[in-house]
Structures are given as structure tokens and as C-alpha cells.
C-alpha atoms as a PDB file:
ATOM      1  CA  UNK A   1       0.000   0.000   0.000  1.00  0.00           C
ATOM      2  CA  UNK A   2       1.259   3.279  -0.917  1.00  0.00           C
ATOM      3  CA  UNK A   3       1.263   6.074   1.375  1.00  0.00           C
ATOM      4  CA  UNK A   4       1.574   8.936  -1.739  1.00  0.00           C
ATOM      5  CA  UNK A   5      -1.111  11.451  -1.280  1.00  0.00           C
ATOM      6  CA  UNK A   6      -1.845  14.580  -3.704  1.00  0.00           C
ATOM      7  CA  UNK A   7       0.259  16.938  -1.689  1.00  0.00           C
ATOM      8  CA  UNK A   8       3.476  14.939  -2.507  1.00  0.00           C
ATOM      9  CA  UNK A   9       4.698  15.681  -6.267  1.00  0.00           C
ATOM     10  CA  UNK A  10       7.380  13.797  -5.667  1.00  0.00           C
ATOM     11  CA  UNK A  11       6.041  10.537  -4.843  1.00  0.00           C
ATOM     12  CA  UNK A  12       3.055  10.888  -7.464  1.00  0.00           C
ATOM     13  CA  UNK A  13       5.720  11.831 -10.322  1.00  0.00           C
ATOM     14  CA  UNK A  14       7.515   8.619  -8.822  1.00  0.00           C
ATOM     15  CA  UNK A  15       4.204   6.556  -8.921  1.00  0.00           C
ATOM     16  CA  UNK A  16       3.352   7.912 -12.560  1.00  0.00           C
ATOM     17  CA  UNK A  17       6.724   6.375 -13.544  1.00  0.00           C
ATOM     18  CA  UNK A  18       6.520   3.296 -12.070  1.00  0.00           C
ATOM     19  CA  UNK A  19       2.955   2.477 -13.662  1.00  0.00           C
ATOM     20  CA  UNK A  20       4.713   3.527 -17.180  1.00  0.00           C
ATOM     21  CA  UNK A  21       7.541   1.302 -16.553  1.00  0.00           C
ATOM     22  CA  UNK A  22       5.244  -1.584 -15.652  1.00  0.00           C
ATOM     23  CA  UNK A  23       2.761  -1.091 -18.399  1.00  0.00           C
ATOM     24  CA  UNK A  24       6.287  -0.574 -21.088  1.00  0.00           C
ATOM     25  CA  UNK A  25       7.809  -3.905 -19.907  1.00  0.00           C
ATOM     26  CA  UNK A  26       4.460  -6.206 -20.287  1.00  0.00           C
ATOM     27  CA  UNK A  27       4.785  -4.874 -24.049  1.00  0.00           C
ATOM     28  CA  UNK A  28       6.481  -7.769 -26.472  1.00  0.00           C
ATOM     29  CA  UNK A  29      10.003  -6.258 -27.349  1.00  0.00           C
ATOM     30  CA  UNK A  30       9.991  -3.949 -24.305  1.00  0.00           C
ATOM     31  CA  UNK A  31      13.767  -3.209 -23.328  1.00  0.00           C
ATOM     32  CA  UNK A  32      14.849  -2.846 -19.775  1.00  0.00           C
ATOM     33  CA  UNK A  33      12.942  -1.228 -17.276  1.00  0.00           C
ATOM     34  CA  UNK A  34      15.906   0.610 -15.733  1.00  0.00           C
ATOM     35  CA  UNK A  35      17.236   2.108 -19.303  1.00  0.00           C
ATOM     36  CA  UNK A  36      13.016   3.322 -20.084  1.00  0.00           C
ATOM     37  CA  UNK A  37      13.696   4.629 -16.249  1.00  0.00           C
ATOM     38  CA  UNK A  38      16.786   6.790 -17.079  1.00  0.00           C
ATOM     39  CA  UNK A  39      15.193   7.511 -20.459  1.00  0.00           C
ATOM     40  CA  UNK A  40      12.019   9.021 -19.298  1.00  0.00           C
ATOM     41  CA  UNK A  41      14.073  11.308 -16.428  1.00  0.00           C
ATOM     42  CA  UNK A  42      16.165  12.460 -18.679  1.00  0.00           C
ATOM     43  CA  UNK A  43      13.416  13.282 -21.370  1.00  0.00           C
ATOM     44  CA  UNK A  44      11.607  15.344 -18.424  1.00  0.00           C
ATOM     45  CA  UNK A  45      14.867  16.988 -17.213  1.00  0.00           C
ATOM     46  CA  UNK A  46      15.240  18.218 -20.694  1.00  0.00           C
ATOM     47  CA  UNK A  47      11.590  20.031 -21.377  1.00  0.00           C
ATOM     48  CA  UNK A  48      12.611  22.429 -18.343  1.00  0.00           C
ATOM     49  CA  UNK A  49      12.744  25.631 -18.732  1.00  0.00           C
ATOM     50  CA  UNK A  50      16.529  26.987 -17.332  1.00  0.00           C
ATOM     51  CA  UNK A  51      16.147  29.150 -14.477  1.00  0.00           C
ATOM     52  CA  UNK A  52      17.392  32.513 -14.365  1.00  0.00           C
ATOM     53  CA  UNK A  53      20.697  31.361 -11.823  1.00  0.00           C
ATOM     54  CA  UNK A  54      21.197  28.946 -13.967  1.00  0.00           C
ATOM     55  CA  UNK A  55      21.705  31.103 -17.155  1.00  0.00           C
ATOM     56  CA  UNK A  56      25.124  30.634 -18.464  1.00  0.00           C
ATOM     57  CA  UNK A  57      27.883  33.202 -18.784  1.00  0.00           C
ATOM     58  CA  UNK A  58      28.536  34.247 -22.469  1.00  0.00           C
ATOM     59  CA  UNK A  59      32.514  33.882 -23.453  1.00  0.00           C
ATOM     60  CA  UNK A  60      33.177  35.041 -27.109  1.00  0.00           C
ATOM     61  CA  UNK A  61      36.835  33.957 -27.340  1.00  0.00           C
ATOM     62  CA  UNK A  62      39.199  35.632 -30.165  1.00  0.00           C
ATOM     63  CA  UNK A  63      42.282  34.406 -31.045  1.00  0.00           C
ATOM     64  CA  UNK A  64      43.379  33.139 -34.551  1.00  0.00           C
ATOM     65  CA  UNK A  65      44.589  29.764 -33.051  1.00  0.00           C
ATOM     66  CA  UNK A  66      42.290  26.599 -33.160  1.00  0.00           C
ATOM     67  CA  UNK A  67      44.015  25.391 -30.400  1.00  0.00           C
ATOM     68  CA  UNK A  68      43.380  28.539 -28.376  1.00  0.00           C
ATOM     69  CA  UNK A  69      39.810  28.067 -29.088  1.00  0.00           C
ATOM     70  CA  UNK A  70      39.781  24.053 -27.624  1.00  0.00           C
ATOM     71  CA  UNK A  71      41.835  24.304 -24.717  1.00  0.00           C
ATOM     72  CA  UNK A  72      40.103  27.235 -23.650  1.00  0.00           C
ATOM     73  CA  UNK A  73      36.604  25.733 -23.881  1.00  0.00           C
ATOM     74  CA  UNK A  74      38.139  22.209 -22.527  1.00  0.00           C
ATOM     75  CA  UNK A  75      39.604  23.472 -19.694  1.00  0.00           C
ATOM     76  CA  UNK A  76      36.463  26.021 -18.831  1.00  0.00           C
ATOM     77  CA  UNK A  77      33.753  23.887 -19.724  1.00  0.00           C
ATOM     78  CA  UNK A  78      33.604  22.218 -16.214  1.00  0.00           C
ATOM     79  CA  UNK A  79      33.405  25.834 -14.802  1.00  0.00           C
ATOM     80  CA  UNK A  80      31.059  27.464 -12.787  1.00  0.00           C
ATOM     81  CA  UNK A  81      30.774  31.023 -11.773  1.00  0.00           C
ATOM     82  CA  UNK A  82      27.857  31.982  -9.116  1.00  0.00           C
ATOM     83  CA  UNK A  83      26.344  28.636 -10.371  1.00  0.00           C
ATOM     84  CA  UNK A  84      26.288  30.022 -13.374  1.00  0.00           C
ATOM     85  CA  UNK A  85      27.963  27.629 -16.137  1.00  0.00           C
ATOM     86  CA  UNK A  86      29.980  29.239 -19.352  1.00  0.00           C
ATOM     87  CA  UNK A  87      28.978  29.396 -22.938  1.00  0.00           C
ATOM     88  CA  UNK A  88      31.441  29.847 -25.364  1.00  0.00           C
ATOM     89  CA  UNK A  89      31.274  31.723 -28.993  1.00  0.00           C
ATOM     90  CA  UNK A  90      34.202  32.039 -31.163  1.00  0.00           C
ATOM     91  CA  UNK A  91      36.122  34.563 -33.248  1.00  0.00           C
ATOM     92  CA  UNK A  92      39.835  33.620 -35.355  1.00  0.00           C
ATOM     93  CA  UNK A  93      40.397  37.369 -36.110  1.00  0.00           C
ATOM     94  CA  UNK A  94      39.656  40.963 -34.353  1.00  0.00           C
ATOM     95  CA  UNK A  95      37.424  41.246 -37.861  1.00  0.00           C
ATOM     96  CA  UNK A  96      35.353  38.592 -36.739  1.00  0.00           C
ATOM     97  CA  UNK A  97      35.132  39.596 -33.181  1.00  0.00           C
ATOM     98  CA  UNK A  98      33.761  42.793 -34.082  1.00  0.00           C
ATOM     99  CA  UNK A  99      30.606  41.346 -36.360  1.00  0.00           C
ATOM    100  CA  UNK A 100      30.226  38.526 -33.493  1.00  0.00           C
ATOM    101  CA  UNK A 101      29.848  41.977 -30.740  1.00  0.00           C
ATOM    102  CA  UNK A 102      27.788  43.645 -33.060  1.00  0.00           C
ATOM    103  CA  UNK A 103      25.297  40.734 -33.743  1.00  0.00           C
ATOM    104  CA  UNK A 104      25.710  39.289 -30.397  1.00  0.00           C
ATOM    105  CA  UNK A 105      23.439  41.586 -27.782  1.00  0.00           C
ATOM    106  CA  UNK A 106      24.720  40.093 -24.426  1.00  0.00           C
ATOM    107  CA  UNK A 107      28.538  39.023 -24.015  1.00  0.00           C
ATOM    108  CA  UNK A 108      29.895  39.025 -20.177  1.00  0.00           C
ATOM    109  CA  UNK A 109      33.349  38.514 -21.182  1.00  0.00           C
ATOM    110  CA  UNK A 110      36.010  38.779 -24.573  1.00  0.00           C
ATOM    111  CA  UNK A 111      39.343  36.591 -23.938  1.00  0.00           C
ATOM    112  CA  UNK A 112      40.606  38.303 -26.664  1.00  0.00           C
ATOM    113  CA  UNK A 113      44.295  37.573 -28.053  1.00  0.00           C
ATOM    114  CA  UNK A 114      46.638  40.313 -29.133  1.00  0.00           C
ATOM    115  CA  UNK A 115      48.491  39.436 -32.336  1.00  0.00           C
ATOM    116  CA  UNK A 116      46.119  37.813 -35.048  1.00  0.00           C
ATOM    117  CA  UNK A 117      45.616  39.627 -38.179  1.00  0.00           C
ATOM    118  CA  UNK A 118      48.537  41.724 -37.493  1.00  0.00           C
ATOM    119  CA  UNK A 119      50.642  42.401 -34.397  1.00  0.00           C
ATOM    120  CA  UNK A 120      48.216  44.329 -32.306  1.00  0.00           C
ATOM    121  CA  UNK A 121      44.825  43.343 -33.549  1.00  0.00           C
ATOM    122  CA  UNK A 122      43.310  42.881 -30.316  1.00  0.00           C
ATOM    123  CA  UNK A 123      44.502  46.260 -28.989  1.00  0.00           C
ATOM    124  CA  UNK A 124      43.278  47.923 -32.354  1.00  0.00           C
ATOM    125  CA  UNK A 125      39.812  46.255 -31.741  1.00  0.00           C
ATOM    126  CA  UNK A 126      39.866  47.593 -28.185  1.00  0.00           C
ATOM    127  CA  UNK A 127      39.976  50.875 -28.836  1.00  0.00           C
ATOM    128  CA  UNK A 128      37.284  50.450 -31.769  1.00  0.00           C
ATOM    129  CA  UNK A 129      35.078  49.064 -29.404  1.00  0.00           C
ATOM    130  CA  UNK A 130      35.917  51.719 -26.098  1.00  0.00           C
ATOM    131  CA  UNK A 131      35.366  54.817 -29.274  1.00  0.00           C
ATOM    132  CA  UNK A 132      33.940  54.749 -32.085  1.00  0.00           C
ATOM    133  CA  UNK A 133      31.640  51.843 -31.090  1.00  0.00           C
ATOM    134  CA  UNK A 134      30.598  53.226 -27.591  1.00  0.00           C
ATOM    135  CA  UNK A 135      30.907  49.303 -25.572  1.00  0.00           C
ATOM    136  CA  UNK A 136      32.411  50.873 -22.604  1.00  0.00           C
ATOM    137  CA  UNK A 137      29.972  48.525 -20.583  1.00  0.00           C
ATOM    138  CA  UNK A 138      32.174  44.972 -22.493  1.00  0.00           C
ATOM    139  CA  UNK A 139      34.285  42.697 -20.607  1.00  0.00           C
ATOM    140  CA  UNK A 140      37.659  42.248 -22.357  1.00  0.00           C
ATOM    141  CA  UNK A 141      40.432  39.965 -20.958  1.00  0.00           C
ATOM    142  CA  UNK A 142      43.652  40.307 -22.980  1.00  0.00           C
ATOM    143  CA  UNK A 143      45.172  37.245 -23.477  1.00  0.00           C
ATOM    144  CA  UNK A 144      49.025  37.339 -24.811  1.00  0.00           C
ATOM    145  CA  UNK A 145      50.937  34.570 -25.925  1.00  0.00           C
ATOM    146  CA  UNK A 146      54.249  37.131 -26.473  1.00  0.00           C
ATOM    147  CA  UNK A 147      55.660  37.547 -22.594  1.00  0.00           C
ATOM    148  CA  UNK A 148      57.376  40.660 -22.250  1.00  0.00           C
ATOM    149  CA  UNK A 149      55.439  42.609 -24.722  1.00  0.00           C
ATOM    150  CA  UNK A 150      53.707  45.546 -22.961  1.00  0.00           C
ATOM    151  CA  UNK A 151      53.771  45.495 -18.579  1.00  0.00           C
ATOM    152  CA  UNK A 152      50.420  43.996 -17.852  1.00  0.00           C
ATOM    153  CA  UNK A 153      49.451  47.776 -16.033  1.00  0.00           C
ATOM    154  CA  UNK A 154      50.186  49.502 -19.024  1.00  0.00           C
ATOM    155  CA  UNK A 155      47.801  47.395 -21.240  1.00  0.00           C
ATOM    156  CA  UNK A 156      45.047  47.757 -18.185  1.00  0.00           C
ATOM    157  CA  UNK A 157      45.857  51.333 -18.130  1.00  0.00           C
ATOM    158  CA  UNK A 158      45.913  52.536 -22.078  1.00  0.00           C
ATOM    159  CA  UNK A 159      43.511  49.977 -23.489  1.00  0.00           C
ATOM    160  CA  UNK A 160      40.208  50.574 -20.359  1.00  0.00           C
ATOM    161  CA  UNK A 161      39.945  46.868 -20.083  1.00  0.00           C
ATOM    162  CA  UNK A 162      39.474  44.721 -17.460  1.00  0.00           C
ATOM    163  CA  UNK A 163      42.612  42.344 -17.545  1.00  0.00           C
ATOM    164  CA  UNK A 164      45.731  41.048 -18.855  1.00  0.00           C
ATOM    165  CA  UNK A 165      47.021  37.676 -18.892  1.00  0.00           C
ATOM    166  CA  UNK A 166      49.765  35.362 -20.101  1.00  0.00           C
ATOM    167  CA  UNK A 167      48.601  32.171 -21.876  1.00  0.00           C
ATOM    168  CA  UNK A 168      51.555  30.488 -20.746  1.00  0.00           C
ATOM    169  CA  UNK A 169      50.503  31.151 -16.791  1.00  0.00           C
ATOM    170  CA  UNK A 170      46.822  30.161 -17.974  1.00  0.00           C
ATOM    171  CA  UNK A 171      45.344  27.092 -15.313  1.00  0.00           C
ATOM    172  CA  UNK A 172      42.017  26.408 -14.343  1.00  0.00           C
ATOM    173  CA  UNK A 173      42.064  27.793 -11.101  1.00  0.00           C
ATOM    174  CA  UNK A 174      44.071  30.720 -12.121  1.00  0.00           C
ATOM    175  CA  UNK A 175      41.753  31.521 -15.587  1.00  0.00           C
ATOM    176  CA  UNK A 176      38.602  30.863 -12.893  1.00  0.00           C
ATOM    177  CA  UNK A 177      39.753  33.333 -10.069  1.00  0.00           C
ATOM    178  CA  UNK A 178      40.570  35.855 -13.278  1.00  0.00           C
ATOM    179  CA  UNK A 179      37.522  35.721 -14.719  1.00  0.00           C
ATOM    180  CA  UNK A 180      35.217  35.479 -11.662  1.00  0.00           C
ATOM    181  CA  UNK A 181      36.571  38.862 -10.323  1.00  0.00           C
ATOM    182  CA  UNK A 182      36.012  39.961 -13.746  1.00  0.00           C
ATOM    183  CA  UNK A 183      32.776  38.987 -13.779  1.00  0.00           C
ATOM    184  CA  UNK A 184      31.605  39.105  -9.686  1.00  0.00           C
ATOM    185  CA  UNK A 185      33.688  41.909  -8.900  1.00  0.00           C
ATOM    186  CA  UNK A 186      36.570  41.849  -6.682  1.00  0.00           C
ATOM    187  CA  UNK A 187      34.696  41.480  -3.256  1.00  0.00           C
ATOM    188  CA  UNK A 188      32.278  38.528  -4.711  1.00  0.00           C
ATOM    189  CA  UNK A 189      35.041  36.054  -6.609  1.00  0.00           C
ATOM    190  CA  UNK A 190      35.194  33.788  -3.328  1.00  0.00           C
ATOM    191  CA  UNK A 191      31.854  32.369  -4.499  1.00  0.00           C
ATOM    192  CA  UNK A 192      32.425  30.542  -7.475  1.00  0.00           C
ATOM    193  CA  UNK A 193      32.030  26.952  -7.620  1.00  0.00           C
ATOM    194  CA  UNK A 194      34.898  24.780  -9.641  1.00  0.00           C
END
């Protein structure tokens, strides 16, 4: 005897799936009960509508290096920021960034590489997108793979964006503490979940 009553939408979903699992596996040809089990959660889990925490982060990621592209997504892509996860779009020139920005209404954060089409590309686009193009309000990491270039300040300082950073010095936890101050703000960062 059951003890589910209507107050408990828990149990009844639970009950509901049970009398579909029994009434599948009397069928001829029916498969096992546990796969239909996994089948049919996973089927409900998907109709969901996301929540608004659960809204991912948008990471447009510019750098003219496929490699770039998948190690940055691979080592991000178990990320989570405010329990928010990450969702990456992708650029291989400062050309392409710029039509992704302007067709792309909400980006939290640009990794954006320095030296694609030419040697400063990514600084060029910078200052397209802090004048001419009025996105004071974007995100931009710089990302550099040539150490030594410009002092990390200076690029901070002349360029109005929110960080610099090595790709040789780039780890998880480092790229995740980065970007979450980026993205919290510097008193908030300590909540981010890895």
C-alpha cells in the first residue's frame, strides 16, 4: 500500500513512472525497465525551462589559433561562476570579433588575443570598441601569448579593459579566479564553484 497522497509531487511523479515502466515492460520487445527509467528522467529533465541562476555566462573567445579556441573551452567547460555555467562563442580574427559583438546583444566577457591579423589586432579592436563603437559597458580579458610585450598595467591602463594575462601562466584555477573577479567583482570572486 502506498502512502503517496496529492500533496506529494514527488512521490506521485515517482508513482506515474513506475505504472509507465510496468505497463512498457508487459509490451512484447519492451527493453529494460531501468534504461526506459533513465530515459524518461532524462526526457523530463530536458523540457525544463533553465532558471534565471542557472543562465550561463557568455565567453566570445578571439584568437586566430584553433588550439586557443579548444583548450580554452576544454579546460572552462567544467566551470562554474555563481552557479552560473559558461557558454562559449568564437572569433579567429579581431574582424570577426567585431561582427560577433555587433550581432551578439549580451557578451559578459572577450578573452581576446593580441596578435592575429597583425601584431596588435586585439589592442586595435579595443579601442574600436571603447570609441567609435561606444561598448564601454564589455568585458575584455587580454590574453598574450608574447611575454614581455607591454607590462600587464600599461595594457590595463591605455587599453580601459578589465585584464591582462599570459597564456603560458593560464590554469584552471588561475583563468577561474581571473575571470570570476572579472565577472563578480573583486569582493564577490570567493563564491564561485569549480
Amino acid at each position: 500500500m502506498s502512502n503517496t497522497s496529492a500533496s506529494d509531487p514527488i512521490r506521485l511523479d515517482w508513482a506515474a513512472c513506475k505504472l509507465r515502466l510496468q505497463a512498457d515492460s508487459t509490451e512484447p520487445g519492451a527493453g529494460d525497465a531501468e534504461d526506459d527509467l533513465f530515459s524518461f528522467m532524462e526526457e523530463d529533465a530536458q523540457e525544463r525551462p533553465p532558471t534565471q541562476t542557472e543562465a550561463p555566462w557568455v565567453l566570445l573567445i578571439v584568437d586566430d589559433e584553433q588550439q586557443v579556441h579548444e583548450a580554452t573551452t576544454l579546460t572552462l567547460r567544467r566551470g562554474r561562476i555563481g552557479d552560473r555555467p559558461f557558454r562559449f562563442l568564437h572569433a579567429h580574427s579581431a574582424a570577426e570579433a567585431r561582427e560577433v559583438i555587433l550581432a551578439e546583444p549580451h557578451i559578459d566577457l572577450v578573452l581576446l588575443d593580441v596578435m592575429m591579423e597583425t601584431r596588435d589586432a586585439g589592442l586595435r579592436l579595443v579601442r574600436e570598441l571603447r570609441g567609435p563603437l561606444g561598448r564601454q559597458d564589455l568585458k575584455i580579458l587580454i590574453r598574450s601569448g608574447q611575454p614581455g610585450a607591454e607590462h600587464e598595467g600599461s595594457i590595463e591602463q591605455r587599453y580601459a579593459v578589465e585584464g591582462y594575462m599570459q597564456k603560458t601562466q593560464q590554469t584552471f584555477g588561475l583563468m577561474m579566479d581571473v575571470i570570476s573577479k572579472i565577472l563578480l567583482g573583486a569582493d564577490e570572486h570567493l563564491d564561485t564553484a569549480n
